[in-house]
C-alpha atoms as a PDB file:
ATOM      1  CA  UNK A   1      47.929  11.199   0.019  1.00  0.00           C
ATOM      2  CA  UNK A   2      48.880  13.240   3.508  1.00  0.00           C
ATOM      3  CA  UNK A   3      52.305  13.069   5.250  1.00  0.00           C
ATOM      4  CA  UNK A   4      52.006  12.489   8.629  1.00  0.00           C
ATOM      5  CA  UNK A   5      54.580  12.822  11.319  1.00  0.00           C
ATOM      6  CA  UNK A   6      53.062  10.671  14.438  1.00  0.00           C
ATOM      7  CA  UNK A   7      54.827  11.930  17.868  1.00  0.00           C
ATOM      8  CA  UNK A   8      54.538   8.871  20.003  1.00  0.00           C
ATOM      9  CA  UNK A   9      54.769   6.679  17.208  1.00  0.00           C
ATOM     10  CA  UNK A  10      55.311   3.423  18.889  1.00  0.00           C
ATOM     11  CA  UNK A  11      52.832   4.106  21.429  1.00  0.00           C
ATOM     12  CA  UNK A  12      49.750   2.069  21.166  1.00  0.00           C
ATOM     13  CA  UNK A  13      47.429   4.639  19.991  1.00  0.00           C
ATOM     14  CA  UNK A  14      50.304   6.685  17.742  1.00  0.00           C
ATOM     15  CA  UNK A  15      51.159   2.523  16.775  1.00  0.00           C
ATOM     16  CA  UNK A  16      47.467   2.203  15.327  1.00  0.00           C
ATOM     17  CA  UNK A  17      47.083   5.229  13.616  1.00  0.00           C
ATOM     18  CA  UNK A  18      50.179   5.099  12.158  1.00  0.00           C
ATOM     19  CA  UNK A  19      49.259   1.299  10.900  1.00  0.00           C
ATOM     20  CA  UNK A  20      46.413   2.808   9.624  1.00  0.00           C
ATOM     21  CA  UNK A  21      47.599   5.855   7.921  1.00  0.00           C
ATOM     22  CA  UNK A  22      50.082   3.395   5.681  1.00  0.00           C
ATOM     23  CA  UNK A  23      46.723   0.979   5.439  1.00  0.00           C
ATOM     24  CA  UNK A  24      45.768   3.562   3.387  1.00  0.00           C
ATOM     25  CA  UNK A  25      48.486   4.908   1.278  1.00  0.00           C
ATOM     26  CA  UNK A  26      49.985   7.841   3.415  1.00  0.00           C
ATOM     27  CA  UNK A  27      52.850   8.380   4.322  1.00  0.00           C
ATOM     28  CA  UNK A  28      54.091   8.683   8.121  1.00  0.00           C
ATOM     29  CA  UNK A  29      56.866   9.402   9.995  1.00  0.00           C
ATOM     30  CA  UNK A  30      56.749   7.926  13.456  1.00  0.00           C
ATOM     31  CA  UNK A  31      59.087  10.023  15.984  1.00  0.00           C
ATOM     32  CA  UNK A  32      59.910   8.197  19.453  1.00  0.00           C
ATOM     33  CA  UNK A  33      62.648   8.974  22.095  1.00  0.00           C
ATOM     34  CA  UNK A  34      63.378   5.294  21.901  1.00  0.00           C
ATOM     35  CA  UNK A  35      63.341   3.948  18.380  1.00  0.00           C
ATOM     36  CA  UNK A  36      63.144   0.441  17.629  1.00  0.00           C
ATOM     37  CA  UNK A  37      59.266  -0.606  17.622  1.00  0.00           C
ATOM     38  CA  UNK A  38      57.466   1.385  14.730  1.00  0.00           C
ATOM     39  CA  UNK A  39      54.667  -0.070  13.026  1.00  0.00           C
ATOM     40  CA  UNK A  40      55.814  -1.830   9.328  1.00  0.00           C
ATOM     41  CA  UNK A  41      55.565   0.421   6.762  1.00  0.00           C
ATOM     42  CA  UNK A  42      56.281   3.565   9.436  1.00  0.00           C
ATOM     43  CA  UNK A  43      59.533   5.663   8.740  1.00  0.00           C
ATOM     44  CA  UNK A  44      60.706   5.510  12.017  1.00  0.00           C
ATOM     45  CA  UNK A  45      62.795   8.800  13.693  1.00  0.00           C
ATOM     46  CA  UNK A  46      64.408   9.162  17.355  1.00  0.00           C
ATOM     47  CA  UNK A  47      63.774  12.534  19.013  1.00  0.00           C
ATOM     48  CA  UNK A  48      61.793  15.157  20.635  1.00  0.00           C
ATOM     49  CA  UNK A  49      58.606  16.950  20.615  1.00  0.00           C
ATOM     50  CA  UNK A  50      60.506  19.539  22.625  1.00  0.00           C
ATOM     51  CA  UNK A  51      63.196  19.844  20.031  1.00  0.00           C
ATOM     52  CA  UNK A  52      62.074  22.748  18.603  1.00  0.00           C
ATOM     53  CA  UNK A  53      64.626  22.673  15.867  1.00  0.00           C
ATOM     54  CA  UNK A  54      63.993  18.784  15.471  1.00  0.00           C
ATOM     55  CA  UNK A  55      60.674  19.826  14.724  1.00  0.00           C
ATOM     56  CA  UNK A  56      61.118  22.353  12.539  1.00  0.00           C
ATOM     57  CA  UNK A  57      62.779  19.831  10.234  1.00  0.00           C
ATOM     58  CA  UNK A  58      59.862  17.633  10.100  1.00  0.00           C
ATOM     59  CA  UNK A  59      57.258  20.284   9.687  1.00  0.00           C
ATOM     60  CA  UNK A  60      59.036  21.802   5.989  1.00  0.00           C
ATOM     61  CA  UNK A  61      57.140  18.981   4.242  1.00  0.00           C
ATOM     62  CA  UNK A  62      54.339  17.263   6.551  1.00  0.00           C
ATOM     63  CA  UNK A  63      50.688  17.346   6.448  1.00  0.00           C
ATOM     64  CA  UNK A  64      49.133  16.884   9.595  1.00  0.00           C
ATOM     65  CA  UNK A  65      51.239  16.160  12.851  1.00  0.00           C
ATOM     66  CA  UNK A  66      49.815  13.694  15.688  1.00  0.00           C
ATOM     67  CA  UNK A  67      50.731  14.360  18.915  1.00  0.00           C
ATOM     68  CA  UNK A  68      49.991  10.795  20.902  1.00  0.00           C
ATOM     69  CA  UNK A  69      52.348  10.769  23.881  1.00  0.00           C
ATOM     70  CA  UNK A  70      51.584  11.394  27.530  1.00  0.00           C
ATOM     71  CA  UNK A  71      50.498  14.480  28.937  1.00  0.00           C
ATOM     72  CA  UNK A  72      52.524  14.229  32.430  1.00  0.00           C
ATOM     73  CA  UNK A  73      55.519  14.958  32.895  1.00  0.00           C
ATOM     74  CA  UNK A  74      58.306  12.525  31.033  1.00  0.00           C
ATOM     75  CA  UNK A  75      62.131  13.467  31.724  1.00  0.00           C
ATOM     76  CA  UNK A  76      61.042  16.335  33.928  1.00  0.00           C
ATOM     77  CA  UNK A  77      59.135  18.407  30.912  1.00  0.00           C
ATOM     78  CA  UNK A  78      55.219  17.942  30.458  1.00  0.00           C
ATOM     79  CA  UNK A  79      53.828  17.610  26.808  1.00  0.00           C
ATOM     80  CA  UNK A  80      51.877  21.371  27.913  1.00  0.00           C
ATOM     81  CA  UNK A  81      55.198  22.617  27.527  1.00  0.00           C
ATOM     82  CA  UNK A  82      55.474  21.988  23.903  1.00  0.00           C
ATOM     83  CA  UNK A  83      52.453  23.624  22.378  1.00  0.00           C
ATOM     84  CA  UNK A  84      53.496  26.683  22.169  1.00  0.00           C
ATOM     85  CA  UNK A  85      56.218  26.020  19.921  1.00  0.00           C
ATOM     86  CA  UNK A  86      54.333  23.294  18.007  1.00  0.00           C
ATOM     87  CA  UNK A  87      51.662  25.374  17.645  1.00  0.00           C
ATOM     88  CA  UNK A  88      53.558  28.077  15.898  1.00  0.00           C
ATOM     89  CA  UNK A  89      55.872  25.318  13.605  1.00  0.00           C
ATOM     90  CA  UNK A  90      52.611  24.269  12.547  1.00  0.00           C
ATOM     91  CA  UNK A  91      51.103  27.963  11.794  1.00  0.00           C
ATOM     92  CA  UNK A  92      54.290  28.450  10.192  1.00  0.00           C
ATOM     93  CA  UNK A  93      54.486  26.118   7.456  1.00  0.00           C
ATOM     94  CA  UNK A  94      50.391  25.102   7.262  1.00  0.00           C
ATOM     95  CA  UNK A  95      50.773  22.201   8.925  1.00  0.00           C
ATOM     96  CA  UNK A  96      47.364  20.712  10.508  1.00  0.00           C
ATOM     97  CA  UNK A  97      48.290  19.851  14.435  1.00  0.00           C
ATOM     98  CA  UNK A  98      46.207  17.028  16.200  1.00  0.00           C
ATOM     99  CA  UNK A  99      46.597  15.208  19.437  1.00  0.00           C
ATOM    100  CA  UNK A 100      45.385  12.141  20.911  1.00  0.00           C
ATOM    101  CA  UNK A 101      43.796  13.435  24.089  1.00  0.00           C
ATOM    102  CA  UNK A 102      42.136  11.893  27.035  1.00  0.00           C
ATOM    103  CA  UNK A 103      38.320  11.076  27.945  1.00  0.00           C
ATOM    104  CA  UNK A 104      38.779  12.440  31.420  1.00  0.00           C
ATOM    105  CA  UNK A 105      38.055  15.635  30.381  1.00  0.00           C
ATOM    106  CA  UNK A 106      34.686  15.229  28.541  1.00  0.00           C
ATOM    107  CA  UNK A 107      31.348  16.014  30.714  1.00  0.00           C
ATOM    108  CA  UNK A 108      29.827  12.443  32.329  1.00  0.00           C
ATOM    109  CA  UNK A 109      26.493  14.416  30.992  1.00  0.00           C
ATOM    110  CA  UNK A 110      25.066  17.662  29.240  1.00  0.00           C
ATOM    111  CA  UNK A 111      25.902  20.290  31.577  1.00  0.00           C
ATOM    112  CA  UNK A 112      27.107  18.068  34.155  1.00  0.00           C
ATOM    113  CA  UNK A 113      30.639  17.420  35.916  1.00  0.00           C
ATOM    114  CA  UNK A 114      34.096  16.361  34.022  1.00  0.00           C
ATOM    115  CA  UNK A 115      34.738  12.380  34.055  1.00  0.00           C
ATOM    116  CA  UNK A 116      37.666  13.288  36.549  1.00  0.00           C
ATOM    117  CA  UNK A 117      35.960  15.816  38.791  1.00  0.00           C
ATOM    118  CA  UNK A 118      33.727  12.916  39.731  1.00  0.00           C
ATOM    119  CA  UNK A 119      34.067  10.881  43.456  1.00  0.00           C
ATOM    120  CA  UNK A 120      34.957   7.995  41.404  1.00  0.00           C
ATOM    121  CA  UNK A 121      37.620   8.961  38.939  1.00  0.00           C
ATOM    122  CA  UNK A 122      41.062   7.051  39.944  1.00  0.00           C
ATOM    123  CA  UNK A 123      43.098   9.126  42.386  1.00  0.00           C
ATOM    124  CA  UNK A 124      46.531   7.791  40.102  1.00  0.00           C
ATOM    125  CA  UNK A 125      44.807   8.966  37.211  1.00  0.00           C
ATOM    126  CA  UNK A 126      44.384  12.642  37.690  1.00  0.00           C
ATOM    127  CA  UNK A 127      47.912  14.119  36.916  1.00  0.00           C
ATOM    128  CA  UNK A 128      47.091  12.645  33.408  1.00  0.00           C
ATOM    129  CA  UNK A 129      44.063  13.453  33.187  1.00  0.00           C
ATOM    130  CA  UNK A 130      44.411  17.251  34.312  1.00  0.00           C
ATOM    131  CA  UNK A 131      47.616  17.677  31.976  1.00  0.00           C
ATOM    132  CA  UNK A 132      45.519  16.806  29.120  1.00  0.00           C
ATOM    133  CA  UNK A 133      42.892  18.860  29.840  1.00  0.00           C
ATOM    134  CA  UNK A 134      44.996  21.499  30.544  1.00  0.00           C
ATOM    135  CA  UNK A 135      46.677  20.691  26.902  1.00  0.00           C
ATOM    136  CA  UNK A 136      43.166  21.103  25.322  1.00  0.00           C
ATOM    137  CA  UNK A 137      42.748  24.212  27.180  1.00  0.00           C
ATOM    138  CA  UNK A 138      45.775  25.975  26.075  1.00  0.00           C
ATOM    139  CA  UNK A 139      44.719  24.869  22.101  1.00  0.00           C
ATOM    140  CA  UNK A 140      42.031  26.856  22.414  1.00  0.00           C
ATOM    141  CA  UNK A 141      43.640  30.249  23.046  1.00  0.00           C
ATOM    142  CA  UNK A 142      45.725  29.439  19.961  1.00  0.00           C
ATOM    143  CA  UNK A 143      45.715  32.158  17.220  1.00  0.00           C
ATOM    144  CA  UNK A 144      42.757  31.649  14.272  1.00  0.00           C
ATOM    145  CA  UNK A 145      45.389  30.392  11.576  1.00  0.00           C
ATOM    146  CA  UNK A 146      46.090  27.122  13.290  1.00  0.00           C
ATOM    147  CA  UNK A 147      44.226  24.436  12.478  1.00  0.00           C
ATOM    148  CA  UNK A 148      43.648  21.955  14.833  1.00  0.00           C
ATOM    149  CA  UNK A 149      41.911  19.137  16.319  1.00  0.00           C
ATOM    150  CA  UNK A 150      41.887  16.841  19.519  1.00  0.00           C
ATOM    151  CA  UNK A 151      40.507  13.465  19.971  1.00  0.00           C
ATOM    152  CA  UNK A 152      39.322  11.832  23.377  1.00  0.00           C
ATOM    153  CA  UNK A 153      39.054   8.269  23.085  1.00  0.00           C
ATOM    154  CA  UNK A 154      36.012   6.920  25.120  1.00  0.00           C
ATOM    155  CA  UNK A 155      36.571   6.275  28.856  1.00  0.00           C
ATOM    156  CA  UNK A 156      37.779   2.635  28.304  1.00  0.00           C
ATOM    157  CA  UNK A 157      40.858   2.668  25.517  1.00  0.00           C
ATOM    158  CA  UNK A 158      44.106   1.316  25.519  1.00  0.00           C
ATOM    159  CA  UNK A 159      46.611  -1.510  24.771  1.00  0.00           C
ATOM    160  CA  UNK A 160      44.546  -3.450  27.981  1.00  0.00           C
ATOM    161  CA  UNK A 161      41.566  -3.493  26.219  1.00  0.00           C
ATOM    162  CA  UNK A 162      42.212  -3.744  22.599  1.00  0.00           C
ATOM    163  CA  UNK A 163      38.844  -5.153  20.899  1.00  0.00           C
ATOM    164  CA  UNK A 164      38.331  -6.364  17.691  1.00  0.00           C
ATOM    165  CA  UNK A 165      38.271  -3.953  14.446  1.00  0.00           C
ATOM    166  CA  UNK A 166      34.776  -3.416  13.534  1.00  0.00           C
ATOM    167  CA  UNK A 167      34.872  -0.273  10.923  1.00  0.00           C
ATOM    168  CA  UNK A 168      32.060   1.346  12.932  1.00  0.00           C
ATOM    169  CA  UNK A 169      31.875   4.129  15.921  1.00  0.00           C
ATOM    170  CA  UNK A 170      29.787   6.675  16.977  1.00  0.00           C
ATOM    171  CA  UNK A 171      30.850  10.697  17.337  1.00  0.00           C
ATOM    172  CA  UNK A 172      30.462  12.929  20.107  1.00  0.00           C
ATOM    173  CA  UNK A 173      31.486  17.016  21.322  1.00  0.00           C
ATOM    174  CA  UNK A 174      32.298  17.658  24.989  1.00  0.00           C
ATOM    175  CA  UNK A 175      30.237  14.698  26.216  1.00  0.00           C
ATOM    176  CA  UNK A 176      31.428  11.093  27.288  1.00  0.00           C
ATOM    177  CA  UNK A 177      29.572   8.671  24.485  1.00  0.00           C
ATOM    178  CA  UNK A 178      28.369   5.270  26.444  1.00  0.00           C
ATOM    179  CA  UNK A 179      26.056   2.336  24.174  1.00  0.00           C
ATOM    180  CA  UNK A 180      23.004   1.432  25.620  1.00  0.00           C
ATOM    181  CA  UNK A 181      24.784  -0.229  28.597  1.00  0.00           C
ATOM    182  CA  UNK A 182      25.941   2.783  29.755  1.00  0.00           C
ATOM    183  CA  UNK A 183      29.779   1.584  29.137  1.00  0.00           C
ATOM    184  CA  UNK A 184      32.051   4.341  27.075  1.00  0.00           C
ATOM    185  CA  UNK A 185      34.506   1.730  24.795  1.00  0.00           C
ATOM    186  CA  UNK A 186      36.477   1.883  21.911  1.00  0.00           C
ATOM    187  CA  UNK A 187      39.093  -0.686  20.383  1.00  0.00           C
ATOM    188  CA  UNK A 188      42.147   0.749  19.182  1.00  0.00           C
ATOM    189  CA  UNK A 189      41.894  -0.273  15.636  1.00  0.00           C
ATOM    190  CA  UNK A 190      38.593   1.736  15.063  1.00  0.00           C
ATOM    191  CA  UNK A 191      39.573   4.596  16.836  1.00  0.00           C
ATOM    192  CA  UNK A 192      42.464   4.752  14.570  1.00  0.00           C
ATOM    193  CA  UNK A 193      40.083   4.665  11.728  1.00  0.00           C
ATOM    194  CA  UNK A 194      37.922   7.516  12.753  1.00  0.00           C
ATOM    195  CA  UNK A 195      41.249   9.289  13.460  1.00  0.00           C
ATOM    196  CA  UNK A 196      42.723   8.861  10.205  1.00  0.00           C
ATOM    197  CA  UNK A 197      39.141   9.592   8.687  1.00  0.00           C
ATOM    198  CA  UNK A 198      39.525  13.219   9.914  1.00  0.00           C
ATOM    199  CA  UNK A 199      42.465  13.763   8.768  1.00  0.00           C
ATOM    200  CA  UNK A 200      41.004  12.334   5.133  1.00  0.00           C
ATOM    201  CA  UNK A 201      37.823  14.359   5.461  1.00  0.00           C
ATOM    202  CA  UNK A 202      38.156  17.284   7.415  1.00  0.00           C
ATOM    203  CA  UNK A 203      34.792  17.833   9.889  1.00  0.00           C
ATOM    204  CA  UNK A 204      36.381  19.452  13.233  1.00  0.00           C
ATOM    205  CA  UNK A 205      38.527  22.340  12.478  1.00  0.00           C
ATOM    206  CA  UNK A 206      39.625  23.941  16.217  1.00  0.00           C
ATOM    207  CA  UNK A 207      37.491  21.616  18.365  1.00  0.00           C
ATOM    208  CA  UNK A 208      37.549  18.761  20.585  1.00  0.00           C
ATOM    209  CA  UNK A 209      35.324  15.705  19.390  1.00  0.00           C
ATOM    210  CA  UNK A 210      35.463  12.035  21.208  1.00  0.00           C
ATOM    211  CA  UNK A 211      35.155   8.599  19.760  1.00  0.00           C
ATOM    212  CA  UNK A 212      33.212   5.526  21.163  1.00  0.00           C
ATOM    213  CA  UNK A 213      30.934   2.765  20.244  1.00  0.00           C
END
């Protein structure tokens, strides 16, 4: 079984895969600035991505960190901020480093425009949006001996639109994955299962991939 340590872990989608991860056997330690509201099961831990020493700490004997929190700026520092030391924890003591990304920044089509470059992406979306992308961007100048991966969820995700668990979903690159409706979904149970099946079978090593029904 992996070790996880799940920044964001009472968020909704750090919440889910961290209920998930303990589902099935592993163990996880959820880190929030505000403890109190960890999934059951979850060792639960108050502090910072930013804490570079805090970190440290948790990376001696952890697997895999997840990195689900907001991209923007929280408290004046934006999560962009923190790769570079993450990144290099992580190298440091072979530590696989994931994040929960957004679907803003996947292409609408093959060769076509990003989700938010479009005339209809929310306005009040797009500092999120661009400081995720700009998170992905900076993962992929990392050094070769970090191993990482980043998941966008499909366009519609979140505690607003939970669904149902299902066991199933669909994989995709750089492109936004819609059903046969044209609609881009995923409940947060199921994309906490493909999330924790990554980190159980290892198929994107240094890539983006996205997540939808």
């Amino acid at each position: 079984m992996a070790k996880l340590v799940i920044f964001g872990g009472t968020g909704y989608a750090g919440g889910k895969i961290g209920a998930e991860a303990v589902r099935r056997g592993h163990e996880v330690v959820g880190v929030a600035r505000n403890a109190g509201s960890a999934p059951e099961g979850v060792d639960e831990r108050q502090g910072s991505l930013h804490d570079e020493e805090f970190v440290t700490g948790l990376a001696k004997d952890a697997d895999v960190f997840v990195v689900a929190t907001p991209a923007r700026a929280i408290d004046g520092k934006k999560l962009i901020e923190a790769v570079p030391s993450l990144a290099r924890i992580a190298r440091e003591n072979d530590v696989r480093l994931s994040f929960v990304g957004g679907a803003a920044s996947l292409l609408v089509a093959e060769g076509g425009p990003r989700l938010f470059d479009t005339p209809e992406f929310p306005a009040e979306y797009k500092d999120e949006a661009g400081s995720h992308a700009e998170v992905l961007g900076l993962l992929r100048e990392q050094p070769e001996g970090l191993d990482w991966f980043y998941v966008s969820p499909a366009a519609e995700f979140g505690a607003w639109t939970p669904g149902e668990r299902t066991g199933a979903y669909r994989v995709g690159g750089d492109v936004l994955v819609t059903d046969e409706n044209g609609k881009s979904h995923i409940g947060g149970d199921d994309f906490a299962t493909a999330y924790v099946d990554e980190i159980e079978q290892p198929k994107h090593h240094r890539a983006r991939f996205t997540v939808a029904y």
